[in-house]
Protein backbone atom coordinates (compact mmCIF):
# COMPACT_ATOMS: atom_id res chain seq x y z
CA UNK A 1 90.62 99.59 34.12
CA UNK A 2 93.52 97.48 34.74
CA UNK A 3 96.45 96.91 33.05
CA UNK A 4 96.58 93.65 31.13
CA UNK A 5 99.53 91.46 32.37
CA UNK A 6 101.10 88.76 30.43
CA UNK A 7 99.45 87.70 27.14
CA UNK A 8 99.03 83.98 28.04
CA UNK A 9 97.65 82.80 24.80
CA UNK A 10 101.13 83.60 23.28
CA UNK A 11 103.48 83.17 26.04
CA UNK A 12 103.71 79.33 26.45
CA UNK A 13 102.07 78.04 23.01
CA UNK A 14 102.28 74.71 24.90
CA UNK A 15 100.02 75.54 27.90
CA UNK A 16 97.36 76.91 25.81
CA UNK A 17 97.68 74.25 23.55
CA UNK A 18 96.43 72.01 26.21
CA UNK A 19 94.01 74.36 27.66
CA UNK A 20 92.23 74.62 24.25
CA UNK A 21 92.60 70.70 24.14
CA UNK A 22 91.05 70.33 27.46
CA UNK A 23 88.47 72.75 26.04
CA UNK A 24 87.97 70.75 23.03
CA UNK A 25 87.98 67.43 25.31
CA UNK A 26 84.66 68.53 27.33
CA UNK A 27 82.94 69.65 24.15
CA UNK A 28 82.87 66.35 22.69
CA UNK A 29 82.12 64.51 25.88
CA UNK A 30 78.02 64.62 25.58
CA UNK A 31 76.62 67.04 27.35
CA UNK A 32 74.21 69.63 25.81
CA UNK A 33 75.64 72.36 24.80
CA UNK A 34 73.36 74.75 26.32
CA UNK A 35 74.06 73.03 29.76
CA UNK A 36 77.86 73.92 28.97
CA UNK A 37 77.65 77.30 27.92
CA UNK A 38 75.56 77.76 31.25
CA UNK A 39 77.94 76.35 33.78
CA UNK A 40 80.04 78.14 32.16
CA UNK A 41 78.18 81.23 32.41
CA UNK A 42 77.54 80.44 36.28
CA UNK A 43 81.31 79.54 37.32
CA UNK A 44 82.67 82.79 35.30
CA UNK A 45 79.76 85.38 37.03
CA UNK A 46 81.16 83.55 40.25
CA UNK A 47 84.55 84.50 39.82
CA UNK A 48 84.09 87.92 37.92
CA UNK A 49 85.98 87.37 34.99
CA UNK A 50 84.80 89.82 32.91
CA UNK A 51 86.25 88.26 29.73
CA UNK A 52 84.96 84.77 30.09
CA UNK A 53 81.45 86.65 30.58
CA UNK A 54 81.31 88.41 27.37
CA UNK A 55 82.85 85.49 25.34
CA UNK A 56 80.27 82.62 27.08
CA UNK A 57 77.58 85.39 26.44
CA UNK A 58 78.05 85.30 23.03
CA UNK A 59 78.61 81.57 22.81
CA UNK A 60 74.98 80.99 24.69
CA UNK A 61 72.94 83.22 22.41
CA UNK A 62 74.45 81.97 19.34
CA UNK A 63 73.90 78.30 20.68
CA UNK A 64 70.11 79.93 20.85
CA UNK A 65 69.91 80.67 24.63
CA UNK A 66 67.52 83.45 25.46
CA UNK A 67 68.41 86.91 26.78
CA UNK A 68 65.92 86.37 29.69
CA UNK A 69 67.86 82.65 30.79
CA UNK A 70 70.96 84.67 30.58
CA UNK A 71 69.32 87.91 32.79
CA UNK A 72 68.47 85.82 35.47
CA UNK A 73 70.92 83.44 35.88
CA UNK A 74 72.63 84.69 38.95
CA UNK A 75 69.46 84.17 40.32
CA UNK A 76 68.64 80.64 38.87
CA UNK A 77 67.26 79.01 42.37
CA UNK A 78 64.00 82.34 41.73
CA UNK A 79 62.92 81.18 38.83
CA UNK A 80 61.37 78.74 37.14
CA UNK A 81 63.29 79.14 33.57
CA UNK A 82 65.89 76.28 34.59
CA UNK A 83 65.50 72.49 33.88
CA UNK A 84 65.72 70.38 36.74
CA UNK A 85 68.72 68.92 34.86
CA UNK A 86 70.02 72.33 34.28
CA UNK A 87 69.52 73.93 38.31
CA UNK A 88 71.29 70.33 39.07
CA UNK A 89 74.49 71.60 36.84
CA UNK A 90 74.07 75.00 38.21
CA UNK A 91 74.61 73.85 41.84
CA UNK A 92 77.13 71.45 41.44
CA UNK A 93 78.86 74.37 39.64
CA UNK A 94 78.58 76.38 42.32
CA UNK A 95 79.53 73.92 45.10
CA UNK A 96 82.93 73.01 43.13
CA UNK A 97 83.88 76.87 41.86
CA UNK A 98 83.29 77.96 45.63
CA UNK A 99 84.32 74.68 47.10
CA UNK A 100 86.03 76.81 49.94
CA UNK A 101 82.74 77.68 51.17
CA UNK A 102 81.12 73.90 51.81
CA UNK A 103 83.15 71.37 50.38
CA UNK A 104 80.86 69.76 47.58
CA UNK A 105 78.02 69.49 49.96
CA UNK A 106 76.15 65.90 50.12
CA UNK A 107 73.11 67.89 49.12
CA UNK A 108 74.43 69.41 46.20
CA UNK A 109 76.38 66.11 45.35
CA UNK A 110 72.69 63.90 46.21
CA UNK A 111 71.00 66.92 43.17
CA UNK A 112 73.69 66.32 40.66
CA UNK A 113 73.65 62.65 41.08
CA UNK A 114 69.54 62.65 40.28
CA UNK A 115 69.97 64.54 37.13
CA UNK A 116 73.46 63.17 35.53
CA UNK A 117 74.76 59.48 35.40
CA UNK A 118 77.97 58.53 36.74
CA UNK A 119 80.11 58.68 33.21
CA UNK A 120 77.95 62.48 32.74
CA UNK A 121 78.87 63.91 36.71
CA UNK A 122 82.61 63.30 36.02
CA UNK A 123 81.97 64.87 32.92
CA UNK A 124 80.30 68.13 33.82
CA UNK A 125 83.08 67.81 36.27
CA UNK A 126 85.53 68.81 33.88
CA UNK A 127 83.71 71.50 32.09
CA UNK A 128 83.45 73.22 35.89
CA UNK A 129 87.02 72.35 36.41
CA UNK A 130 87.97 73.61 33.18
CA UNK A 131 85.85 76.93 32.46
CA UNK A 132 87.51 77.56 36.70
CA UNK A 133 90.72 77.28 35.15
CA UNK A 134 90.09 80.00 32.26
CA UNK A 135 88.73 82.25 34.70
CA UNK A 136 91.67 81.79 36.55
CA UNK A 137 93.68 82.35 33.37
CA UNK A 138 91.93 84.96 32.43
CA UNK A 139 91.54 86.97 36.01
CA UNK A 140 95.18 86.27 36.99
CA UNK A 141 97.00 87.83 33.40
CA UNK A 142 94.08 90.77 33.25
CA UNK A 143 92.83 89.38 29.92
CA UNK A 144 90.89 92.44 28.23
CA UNK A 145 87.64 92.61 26.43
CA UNK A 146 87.66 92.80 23.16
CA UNK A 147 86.88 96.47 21.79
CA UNK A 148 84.06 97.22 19.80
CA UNK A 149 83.80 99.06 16.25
């Protein structure tokens, strides 16, 4: 186990204030909810950050998302459980939370562009870019999991 570092949410009120703004922000731009909580889902198992797993766990089954979707979604390009829409997000998440591996690929770019319109792509955008920056939060200060009763 490793030994939590600084407790970010209390050590600069003003940079979590604007983390939970930008967090706010993306929730109220349009996109399904579900969608959200998957990307978010996806770009947290990417990174390993434990804590942003458990809490986006939570999130997803409360928002009604099934314990099967949430099984199998390392594994999302297997199955047949995922929207079109939904495997669109998925890659595009992937592409921009490991951008160091391709770049945004034109065929990941071409997917995302079939599924989303132009307003929705810079949207889902910044619910990638912002559920990468909690990770990073999260991964970088050792953020523990909550203990259970």
């Amino acid at each position: 186990m490793s030994t939590p570092r600084i407790d970010f949410y209390t050590a600069s009120p003003a940079a979590l204030k604007a983390m939970l703004a930008l967090s706010a922000a993306v929730n109220h731009l349009g996109l399904e909810a579900s969608l959200l909580e998957l990307v978010k889902m996806r770009a947290s198992q990417l990174n390993g950050c434990a804590f942003c797993l458990d809490m986006h766990a939570r999130d997803a089954r409360k928002a009604g998302e099934s314990e099967r979707r949430l099984y199998v979604l390392p594994a999302w390009r297997e199955t047949e459980l995922f929207s079109r829409r939904e495997q669109a997000a998925l890659a595009w998440t992937e592409a921009l939370t490991l951008v160091i591996d391709g770049h945004a690929s034109d065929a990941d770019y071409d997917f995302a562009r079939s599924e989303f319109s132009d307003a929705e792509l810079v949207n889902l955008t910044l619910a990638i870019t912002t559920i990468n920056a909690w990770n990073r939060f999260a991964i970088g200060f050792r953020k523990s999991l909550p203990v259970e009763p």
